[in-house]
C-alpha atoms as a PDB file:
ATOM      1  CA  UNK A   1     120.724 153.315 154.819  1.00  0.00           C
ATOM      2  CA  UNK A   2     121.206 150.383 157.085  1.00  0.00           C
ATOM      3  CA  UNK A   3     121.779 147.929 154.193  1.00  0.00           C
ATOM      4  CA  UNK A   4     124.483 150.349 152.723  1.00  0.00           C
ATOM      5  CA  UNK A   5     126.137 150.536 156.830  1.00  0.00           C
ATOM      6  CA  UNK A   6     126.256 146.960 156.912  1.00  0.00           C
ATOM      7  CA  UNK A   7     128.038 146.579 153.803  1.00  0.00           C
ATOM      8  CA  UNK A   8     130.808 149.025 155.199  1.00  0.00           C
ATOM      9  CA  UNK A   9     131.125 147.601 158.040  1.00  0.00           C
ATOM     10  CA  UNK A  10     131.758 143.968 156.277  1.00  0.00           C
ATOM     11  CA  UNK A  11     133.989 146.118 153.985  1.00  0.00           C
ATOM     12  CA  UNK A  12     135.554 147.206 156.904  1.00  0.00           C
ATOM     13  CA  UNK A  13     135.982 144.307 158.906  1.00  0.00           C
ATOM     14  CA  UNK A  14     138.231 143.034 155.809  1.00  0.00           C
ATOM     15  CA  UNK A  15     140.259 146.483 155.581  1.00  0.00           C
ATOM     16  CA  UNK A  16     140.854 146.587 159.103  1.00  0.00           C
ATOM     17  CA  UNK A  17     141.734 142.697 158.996  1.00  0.00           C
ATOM     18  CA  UNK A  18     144.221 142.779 156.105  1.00  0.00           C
ATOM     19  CA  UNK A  19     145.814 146.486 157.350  1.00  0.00           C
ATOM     20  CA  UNK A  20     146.015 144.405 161.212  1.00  0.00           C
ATOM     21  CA  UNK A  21     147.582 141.425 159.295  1.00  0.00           C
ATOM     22  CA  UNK A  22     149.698 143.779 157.096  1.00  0.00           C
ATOM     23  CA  UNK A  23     151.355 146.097 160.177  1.00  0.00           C
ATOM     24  CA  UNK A  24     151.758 142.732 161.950  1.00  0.00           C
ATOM     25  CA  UNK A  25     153.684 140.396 159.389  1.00  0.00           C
ATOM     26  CA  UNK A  26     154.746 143.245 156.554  1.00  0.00           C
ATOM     27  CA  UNK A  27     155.769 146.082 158.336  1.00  0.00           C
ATOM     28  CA  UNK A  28     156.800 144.227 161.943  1.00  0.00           C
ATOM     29  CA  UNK A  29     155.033 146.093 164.145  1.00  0.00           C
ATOM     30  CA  UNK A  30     152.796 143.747 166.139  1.00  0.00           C
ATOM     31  CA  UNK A  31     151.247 146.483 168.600  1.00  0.00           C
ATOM     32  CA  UNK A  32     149.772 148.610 165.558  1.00  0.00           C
ATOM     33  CA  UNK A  33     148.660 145.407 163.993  1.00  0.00           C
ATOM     34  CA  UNK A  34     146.818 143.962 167.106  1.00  0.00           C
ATOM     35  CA  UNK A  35     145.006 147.615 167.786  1.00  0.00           C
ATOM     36  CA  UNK A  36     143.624 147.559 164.580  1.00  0.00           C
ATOM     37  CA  UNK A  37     142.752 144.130 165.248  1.00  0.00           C
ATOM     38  CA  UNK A  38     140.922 145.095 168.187  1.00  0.00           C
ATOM     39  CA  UNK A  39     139.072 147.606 166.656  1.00  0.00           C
ATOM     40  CA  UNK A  40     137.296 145.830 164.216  1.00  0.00           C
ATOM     41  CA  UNK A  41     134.374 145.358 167.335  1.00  0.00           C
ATOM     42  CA  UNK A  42     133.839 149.143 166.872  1.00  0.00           C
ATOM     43  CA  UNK A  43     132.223 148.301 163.464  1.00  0.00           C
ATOM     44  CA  UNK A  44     129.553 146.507 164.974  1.00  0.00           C
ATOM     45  CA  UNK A  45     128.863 148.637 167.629  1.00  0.00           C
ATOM     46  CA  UNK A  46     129.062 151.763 164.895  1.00  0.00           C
ATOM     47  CA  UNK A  47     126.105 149.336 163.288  1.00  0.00           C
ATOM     48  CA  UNK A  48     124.129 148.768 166.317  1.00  0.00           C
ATOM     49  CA  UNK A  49     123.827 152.920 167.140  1.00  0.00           C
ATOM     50  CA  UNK A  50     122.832 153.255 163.949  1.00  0.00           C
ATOM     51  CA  UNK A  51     120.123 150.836 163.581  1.00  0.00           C
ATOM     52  CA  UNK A  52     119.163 151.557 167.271  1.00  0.00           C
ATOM     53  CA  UNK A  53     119.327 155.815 166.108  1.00  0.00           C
ATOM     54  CA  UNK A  54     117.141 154.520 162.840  1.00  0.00           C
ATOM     55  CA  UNK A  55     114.556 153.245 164.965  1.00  0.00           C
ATOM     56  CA  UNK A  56     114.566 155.866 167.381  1.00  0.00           C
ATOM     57  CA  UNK A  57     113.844 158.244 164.508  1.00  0.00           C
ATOM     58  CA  UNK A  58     111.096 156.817 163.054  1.00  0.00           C
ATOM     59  CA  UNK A  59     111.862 153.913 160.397  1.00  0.00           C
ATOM     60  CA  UNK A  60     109.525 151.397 159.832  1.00  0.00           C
ATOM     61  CA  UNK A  61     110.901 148.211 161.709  1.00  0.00           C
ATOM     62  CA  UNK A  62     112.006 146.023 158.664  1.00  0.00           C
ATOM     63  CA  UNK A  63     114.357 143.543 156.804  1.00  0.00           C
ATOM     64  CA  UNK A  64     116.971 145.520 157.462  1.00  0.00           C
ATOM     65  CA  UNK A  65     117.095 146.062 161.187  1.00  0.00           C
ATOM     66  CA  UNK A  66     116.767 142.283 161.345  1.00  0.00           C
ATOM     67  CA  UNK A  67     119.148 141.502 159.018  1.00  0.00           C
ATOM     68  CA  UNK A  68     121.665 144.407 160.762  1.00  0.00           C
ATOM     69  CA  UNK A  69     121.058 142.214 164.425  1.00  0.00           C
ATOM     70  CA  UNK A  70     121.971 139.455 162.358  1.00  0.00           C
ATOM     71  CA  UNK A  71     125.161 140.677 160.887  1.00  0.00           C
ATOM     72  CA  UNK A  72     126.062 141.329 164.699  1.00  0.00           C
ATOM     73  CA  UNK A  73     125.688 137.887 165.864  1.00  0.00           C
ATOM     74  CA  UNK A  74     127.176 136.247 163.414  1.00  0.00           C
ATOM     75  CA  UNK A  75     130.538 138.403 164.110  1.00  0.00           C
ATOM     76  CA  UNK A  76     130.341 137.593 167.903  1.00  0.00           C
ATOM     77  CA  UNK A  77     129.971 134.411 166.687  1.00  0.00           C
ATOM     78  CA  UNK A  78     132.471 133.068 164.262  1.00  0.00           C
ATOM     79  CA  UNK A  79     134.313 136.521 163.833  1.00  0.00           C
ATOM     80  CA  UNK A  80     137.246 135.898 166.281  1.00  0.00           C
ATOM     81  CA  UNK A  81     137.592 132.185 164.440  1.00  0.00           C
ATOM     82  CA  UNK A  82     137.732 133.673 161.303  1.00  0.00           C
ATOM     83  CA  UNK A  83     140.189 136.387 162.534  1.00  0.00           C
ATOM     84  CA  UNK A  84     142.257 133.617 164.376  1.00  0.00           C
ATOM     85  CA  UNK A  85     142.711 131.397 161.439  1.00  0.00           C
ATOM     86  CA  UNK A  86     143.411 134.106 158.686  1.00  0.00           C
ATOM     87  CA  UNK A  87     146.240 135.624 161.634  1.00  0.00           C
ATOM     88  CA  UNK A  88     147.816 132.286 161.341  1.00  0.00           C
ATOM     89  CA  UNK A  89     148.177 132.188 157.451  1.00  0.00           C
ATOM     90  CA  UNK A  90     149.263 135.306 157.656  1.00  0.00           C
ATOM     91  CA  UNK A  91     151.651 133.939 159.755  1.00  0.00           C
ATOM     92  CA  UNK A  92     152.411 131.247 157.960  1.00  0.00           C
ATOM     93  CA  UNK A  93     152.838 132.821 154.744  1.00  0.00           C
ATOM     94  CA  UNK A  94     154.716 136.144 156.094  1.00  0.00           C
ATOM     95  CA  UNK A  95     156.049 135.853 159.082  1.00  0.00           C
ATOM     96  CA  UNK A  96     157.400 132.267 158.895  1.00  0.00           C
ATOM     97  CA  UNK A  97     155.876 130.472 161.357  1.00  0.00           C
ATOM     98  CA  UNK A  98     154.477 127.049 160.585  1.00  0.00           C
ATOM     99  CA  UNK A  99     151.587 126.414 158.625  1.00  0.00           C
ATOM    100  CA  UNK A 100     148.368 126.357 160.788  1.00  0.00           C
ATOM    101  CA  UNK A 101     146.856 122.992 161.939  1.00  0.00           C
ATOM    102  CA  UNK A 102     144.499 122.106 159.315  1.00  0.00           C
ATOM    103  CA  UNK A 103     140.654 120.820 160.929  1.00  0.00           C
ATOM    104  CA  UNK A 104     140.525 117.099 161.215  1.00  0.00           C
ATOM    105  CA  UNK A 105     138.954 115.680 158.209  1.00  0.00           C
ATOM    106  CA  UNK A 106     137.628 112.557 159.733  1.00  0.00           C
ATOM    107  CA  UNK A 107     136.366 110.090 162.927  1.00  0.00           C
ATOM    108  CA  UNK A 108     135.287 111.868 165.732  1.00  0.00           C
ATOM    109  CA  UNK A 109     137.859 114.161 166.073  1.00  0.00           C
ATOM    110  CA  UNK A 110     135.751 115.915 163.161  1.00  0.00           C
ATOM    111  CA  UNK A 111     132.865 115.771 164.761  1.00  0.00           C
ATOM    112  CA  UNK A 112     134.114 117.740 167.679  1.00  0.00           C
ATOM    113  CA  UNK A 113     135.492 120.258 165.232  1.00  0.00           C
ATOM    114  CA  UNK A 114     131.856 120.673 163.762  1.00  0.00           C
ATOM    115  CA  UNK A 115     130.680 120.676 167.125  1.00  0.00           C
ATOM    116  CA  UNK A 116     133.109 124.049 167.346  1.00  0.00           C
ATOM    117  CA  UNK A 117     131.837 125.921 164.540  1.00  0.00           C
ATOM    118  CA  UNK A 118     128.166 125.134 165.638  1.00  0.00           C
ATOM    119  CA  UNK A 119     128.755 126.418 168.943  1.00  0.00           C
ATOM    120  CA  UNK A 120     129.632 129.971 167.103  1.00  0.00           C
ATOM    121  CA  UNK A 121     126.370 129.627 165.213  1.00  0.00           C
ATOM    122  CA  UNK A 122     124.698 129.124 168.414  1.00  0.00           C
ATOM    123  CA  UNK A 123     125.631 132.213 170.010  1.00  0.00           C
ATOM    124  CA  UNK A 124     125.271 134.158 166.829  1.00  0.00           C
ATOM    125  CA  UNK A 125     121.939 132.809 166.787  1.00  0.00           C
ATOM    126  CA  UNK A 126     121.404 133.867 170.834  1.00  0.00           C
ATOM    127  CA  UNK A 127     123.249 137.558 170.480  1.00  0.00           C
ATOM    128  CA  UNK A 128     120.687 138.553 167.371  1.00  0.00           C
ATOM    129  CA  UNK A 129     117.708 137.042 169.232  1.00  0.00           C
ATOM    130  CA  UNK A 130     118.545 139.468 172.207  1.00  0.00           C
ATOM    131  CA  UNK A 131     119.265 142.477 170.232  1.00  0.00           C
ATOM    132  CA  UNK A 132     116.026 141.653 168.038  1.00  0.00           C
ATOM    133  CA  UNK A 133     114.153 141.306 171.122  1.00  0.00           C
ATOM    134  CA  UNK A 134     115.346 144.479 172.173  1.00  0.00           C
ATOM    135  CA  UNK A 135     114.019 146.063 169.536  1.00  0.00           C
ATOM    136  CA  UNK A 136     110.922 144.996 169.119  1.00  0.00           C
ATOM    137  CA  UNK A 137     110.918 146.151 173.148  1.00  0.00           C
ATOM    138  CA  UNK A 138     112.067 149.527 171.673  1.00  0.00           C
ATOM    139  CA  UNK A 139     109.677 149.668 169.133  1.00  0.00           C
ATOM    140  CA  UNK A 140     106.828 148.839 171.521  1.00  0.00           C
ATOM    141  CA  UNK A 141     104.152 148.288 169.054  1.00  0.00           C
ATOM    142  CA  UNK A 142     103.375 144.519 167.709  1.00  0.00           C
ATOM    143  CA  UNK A 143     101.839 145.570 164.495  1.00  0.00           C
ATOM    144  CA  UNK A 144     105.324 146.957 163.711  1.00  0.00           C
ATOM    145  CA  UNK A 145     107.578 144.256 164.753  1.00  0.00           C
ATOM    146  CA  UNK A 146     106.628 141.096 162.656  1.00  0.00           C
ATOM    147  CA  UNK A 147     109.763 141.297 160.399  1.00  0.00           C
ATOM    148  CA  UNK A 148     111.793 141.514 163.340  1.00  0.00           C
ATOM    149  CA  UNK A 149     109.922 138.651 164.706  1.00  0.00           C
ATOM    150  CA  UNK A 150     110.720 136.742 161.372  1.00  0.00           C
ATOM    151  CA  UNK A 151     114.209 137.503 161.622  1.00  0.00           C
ATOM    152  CA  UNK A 152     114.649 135.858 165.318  1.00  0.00           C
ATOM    153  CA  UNK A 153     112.487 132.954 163.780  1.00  0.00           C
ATOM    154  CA  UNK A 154     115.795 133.231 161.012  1.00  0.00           C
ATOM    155  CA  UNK A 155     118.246 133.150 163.209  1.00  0.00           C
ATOM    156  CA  UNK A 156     117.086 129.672 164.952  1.00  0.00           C
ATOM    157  CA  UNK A 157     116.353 128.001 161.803  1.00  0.00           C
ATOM    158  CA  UNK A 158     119.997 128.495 160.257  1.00  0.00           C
ATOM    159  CA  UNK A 159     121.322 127.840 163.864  1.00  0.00           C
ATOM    160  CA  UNK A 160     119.567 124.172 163.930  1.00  0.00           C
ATOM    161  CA  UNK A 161     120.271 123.843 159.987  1.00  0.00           C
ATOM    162  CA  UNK A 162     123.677 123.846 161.281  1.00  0.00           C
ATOM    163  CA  UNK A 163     123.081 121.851 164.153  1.00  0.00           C
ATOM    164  CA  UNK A 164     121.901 119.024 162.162  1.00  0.00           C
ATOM    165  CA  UNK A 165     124.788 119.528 159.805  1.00  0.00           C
ATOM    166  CA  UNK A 166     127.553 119.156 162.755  1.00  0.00           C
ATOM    167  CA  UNK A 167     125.106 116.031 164.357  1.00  0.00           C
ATOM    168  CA  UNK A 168     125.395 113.987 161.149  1.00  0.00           C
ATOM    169  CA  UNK A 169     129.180 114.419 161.547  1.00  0.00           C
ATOM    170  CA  UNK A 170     128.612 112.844 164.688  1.00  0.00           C
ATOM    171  CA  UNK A 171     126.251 109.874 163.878  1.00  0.00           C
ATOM    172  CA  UNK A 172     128.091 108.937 160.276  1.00  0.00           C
ATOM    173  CA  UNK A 173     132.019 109.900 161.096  1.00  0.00           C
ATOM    174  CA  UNK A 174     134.105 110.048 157.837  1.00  0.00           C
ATOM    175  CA  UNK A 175     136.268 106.803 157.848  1.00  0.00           C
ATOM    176  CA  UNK A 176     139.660 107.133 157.289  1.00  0.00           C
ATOM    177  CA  UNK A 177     140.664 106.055 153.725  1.00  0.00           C
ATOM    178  CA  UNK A 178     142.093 102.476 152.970  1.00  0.00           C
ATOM    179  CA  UNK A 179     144.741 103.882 151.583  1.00  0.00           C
ATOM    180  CA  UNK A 180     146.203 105.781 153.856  1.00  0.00           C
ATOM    181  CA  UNK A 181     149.484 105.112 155.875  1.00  0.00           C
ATOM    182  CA  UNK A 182     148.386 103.930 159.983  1.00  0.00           C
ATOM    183  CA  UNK A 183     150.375 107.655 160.683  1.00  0.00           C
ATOM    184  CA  UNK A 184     148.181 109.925 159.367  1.00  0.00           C
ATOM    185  CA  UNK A 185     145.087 108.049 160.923  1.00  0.00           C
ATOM    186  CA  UNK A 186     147.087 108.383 164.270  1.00  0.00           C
ATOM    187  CA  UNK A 187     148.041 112.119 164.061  1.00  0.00           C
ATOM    188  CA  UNK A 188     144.078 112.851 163.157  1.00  0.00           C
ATOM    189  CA  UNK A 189     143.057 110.894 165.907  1.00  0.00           C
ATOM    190  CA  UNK A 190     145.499 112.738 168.081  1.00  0.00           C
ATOM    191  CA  UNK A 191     144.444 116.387 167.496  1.00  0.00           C
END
Protein backbone atom coordinates (compact mmCIF):
# COMPACT_ATOMS: atom_id res chain seq x y z
CA UNK A 1 0.00 0.00 0.00
CA UNK A 2 2.63 2.51 0.86
CA UNK A 3 4.70 1.78 -2.28
CA UNK A 4 1.49 2.27 -4.47
CA UNK A 5 0.82 5.98 -2.15
CA UNK A 6 4.15 7.04 -2.94
CA UNK A 7 3.85 6.55 -6.49
CA UNK A 8 0.64 8.84 -6.45
CA UNK A 9 1.92 11.19 -4.71
CA UNK A 10 5.10 11.51 -7.26
CA UNK A 11 2.28 11.21 -9.88
CA UNK A 12 0.78 13.89 -8.24
CA UNK A 13 3.39 16.19 -7.55
CA UNK A 14 3.78 16.28 -11.57
CA UNK A 15 -0.15 16.77 -12.16
CA UNK A 16 -0.39 19.35 -9.70
CA UNK A 17 2.97 20.94 -11.15
CA UNK A 18 2.01 20.99 -14.84
CA UNK A 19 -2.00 21.99 -13.96
CA UNK A 20 -0.05 25.05 -11.50
CA UNK A 21 2.20 25.80 -14.56
CA UNK A 22 -0.77 25.42 -17.00
CA UNK A 23 -3.46 27.96 -15.02
CA UNK A 24 -0.40 30.21 -14.59
CA UNK A 25 1.11 30.67 -18.23
CA UNK A 26 -1.98 28.98 -20.45
CA UNK A 27 -4.97 30.11 -19.01
CA UNK A 28 -3.51 33.58 -17.17
CA UNK A 29 -4.63 33.14 -14.01
CA UNK A 30 -1.64 33.31 -11.67
CA UNK A 31 -3.65 32.97 -8.24
CA UNK A 32 -5.21 29.45 -9.31
CA UNK A 33 -1.84 28.48 -10.61
CA UNK A 34 0.19 29.40 -7.42
CA UNK A 35 -2.62 27.53 -5.03
CA UNK A 36 -2.16 24.54 -6.77
CA UNK A 37 1.38 25.18 -6.50
CA UNK A 38 1.13 25.39 -2.92
CA UNK A 39 -0.63 22.42 -2.51
CA UNK A 40 1.60 20.05 -3.79
CA UNK A 41 3.08 19.92 0.24
CA UNK A 42 -0.31 18.26 1.02
CA UNK A 43 0.98 15.18 -0.92
CA UNK A 44 3.59 14.58 1.41
CA UNK A 45 1.86 15.16 4.37
CA UNK A 46 -1.19 12.82 2.79
CA UNK A 47 2.06 10.25 2.69
CA UNK A 48 3.31 10.79 6.09
CA UNK A 49 -0.48 10.01 7.83
CA UNK A 50 -0.51 7.21 5.96
CA UNK A 51 2.68 5.59 6.70
CA UNK A 52 2.38 6.96 10.32
CA UNK A 53 -1.70 5.28 10.24
CA UNK A 54 0.20 1.97 8.64
CA UNK A 55 2.31 1.68 11.53
CA UNK A 56 -0.12 2.50 14.00
CA UNK A 57 -2.16 -0.41 12.68
CA UNK A 58 0.09 -2.99 12.80
CA UNK A 59 2.52 -3.31 9.63
CA UNK A 60 5.66 -4.76 9.98
CA UNK A 61 8.23 -1.76 9.96
CA UNK A 62 9.87 -2.25 6.45
CA UNK A 63 11.38 -1.01 3.08
CA UNK A 64 8.65 0.84 2.53
CA UNK A 65 8.15 3.08 5.51
CA UNK A 66 11.82 3.91 4.99
CA UNK A 67 11.72 4.45 1.62
CA UNK A 68 8.16 6.65 2.18
CA UNK A 69 10.49 9.02 4.93
CA UNK A 70 12.74 9.13 2.17
CA UNK A 71 10.49 10.29 -0.56
CA UNK A 72 9.64 13.14 2.07
CA UNK A 73 13.02 14.46 2.44
CA UNK A 74 14.02 14.48 -0.70
CA UNK A 75 10.87 16.86 -1.62
CA UNK A 76 11.76 19.26 1.30
CA UNK A 77 14.86 19.05 -0.14
CA UNK A 78 15.24 19.76 -3.79
CA UNK A 79 11.36 19.98 -4.43
CA UNK A 80 11.00 23.83 -4.32
CA UNK A 81 14.35 23.91 -6.79
CA UNK A 82 12.85 21.70 -9.01
CA UNK A 83 9.48 23.59 -8.86
CA UNK A 84 11.42 26.97 -9.21
CA UNK A 85 13.31 26.07 -12.27
CA UNK A 86 10.48 24.20 -14.25
CA UNK A 87 8.15 27.73 -13.22
CA UNK A 88 10.75 29.58 -15.10
CA UNK A 89 10.66 27.48 -18.39
CA UNK A 90 7.36 27.61 -18.17
CA UNK A 91 7.88 31.04 -18.19
CA UNK A 92 10.12 31.19 -20.63
CA UNK A 93 8.45 29.12 -23.07
CA UNK A 94 4.71 30.50 -22.35
CA UNK A 95 4.58 33.41 -20.83
CA UNK A 96 7.50 35.22 -22.55
CA UNK A 97 9.74 36.06 -20.13
CA UNK A 98 13.42 35.42 -20.68
CA UNK A 99 14.96 32.22 -20.70
CA UNK A 100 16.14 31.17 -17.15
CA UNK A 101 19.83 31.62 -16.12
CA UNK A 102 21.42 28.48 -17.02
CA UNK A 103 23.95 26.94 -13.82
CA UNK A 104 27.50 27.98 -14.34
CA UNK A 105 29.32 25.32 -16.11
CA UNK A 106 32.73 26.07 -14.83
CA UNK A 107 35.53 27.73 -12.13
CA UNK A 108 34.27 28.20 -8.91
CA UNK A 109 31.25 29.74 -9.62
CA UNK A 110 30.26 25.92 -10.31
CA UNK A 111 31.40 24.80 -7.42
CA UNK A 112 29.17 27.02 -5.41
CA UNK A 113 26.29 25.89 -7.58
CA UNK A 114 27.11 22.17 -6.55
CA UNK A 115 27.55 23.37 -3.23
CA UNK A 116 23.56 24.45 -3.71
CA UNK A 117 22.19 21.29 -4.77
CA UNK A 118 24.18 19.44 -1.97
CA UNK A 119 22.83 21.59 0.58
CA UNK A 120 19.16 20.19 -0.60
CA UNK A 121 20.55 16.69 -0.28
CA UNK A 122 21.64 17.54 3.09
CA UNK A 123 18.45 18.43 4.49
CA UNK A 124 16.69 15.70 2.62
CA UNK A 125 19.08 13.54 4.21
CA UNK A 126 18.33 15.37 7.94
CA UNK A 127 14.23 15.58 7.41
CA UNK A 128 14.11 11.50 6.66
CA UNK A 129 16.56 10.81 9.51
CA UNK A 130 14.05 12.65 11.90
CA UNK A 131 10.94 11.20 10.59
CA UNK A 132 12.77 7.64 10.55
CA UNK A 133 13.78 8.24 13.98
CA UNK A 134 10.41 8.96 14.82
CA UNK A 135 9.32 5.94 13.85
CA UNK A 136 11.37 3.65 15.08
CA UNK A 137 10.34 5.84 18.50
CA UNK A 138 6.76 4.92 17.42
CA UNK A 139 7.39 1.54 16.83
CA UNK A 140 9.17 1.10 20.17
CA UNK A 141 10.55 -2.27 19.65
CA UNK A 142 14.34 -2.71 18.21
CA UNK A 143 13.82 -6.11 16.79
CA UNK A 144 11.32 -4.35 14.47
CA UNK A 145 13.12 -1.34 13.40
CA UNK A 146 16.38 -2.53 11.60
CA UNK A 147 15.10 -1.64 8.06
CA UNK A 148 14.26 1.63 9.26
CA UNK A 149 17.61 1.82 10.78
CA UNK A 150 19.08 0.84 7.28
CA UNK A 151 17.19 3.40 5.63
CA UNK A 152 18.65 6.43 7.93
CA UNK A 153 22.09 4.62 7.32
CA UNK A 154 20.67 5.30 3.30
CA UNK A 155 19.95 8.50 3.60
CA UNK A 156 23.64 9.60 4.87
CA UNK A 157 25.41 7.54 2.45
CA UNK A 158 23.69 9.18 -0.76
CA UNK A 159 23.92 12.56 1.17
CA UNK A 160 27.96 12.23 1.43
CA UNK A 161 27.97 10.41 -2.15
CA UNK A 162 26.84 13.74 -3.10
CA UNK A 163 28.97 15.58 -0.93
CA UNK A 164 31.99 14.20 -2.44
CA UNK A 165 30.51 14.77 -5.85
CA UNK A 166 29.97 18.74 -5.20
CA UNK A 167 33.76 18.71 -3.22
CA UNK A 168 35.54 17.47 -6.36
CA UNK A 169 33.86 20.42 -8.13
CA UNK A 170 35.59 22.34 -5.68
CA UNK A 171 39.16 20.84 -5.61
CA UNK A 172 39.37 20.23 -9.71
CA UNK A 173 37.15 23.42 -11.11
CA UNK A 174 36.25 22.92 -14.85
CA UNK A 175 38.58 25.37 -16.80
CA UNK A 176 37.11 27.47 -19.12
CA UNK A 177 37.73 26.29 -22.74
CA UNK A 178 40.61 27.81 -24.95
CA UNK A 179 38.37 28.57 -27.25
CA UNK A 180 36.12 30.57 -25.89
CA UNK A 181 35.68 34.43 -26.34
CA UNK A 182 37.23 36.45 -22.73
CA UNK A 183 33.06 37.40 -22.51
CA UNK A 184 31.64 34.38 -21.78
CA UNK A 185 34.48 33.51 -19.18
CA UNK A 186 33.54 36.98 -17.63
CA UNK A 187 29.70 36.60 -17.52
CA UNK A 188 30.33 32.91 -15.79
CA UNK A 189 32.56 34.34 -13.47
CA UNK A 190 30.04 37.03 -12.76
CA UNK A 191 26.95 34.95 -11.81
Amino acid sequence: MIVALIAACEIGFWVLLAAGLGARYLLRMPRLGLGLLLCEPLLEVVLLVATALDLKNGAEPNWTHGLAALYIGYTVGHGHRTVKWLDGHAAHRFGGAPPPQRPPRYGMARARHEGKVWMGTLVGAAVATVLLQIAIWYVDDPSRVTSLESWRYAAWRAAGIHGLVALSYWIWPRKHPAGEPAVAQEKERVR
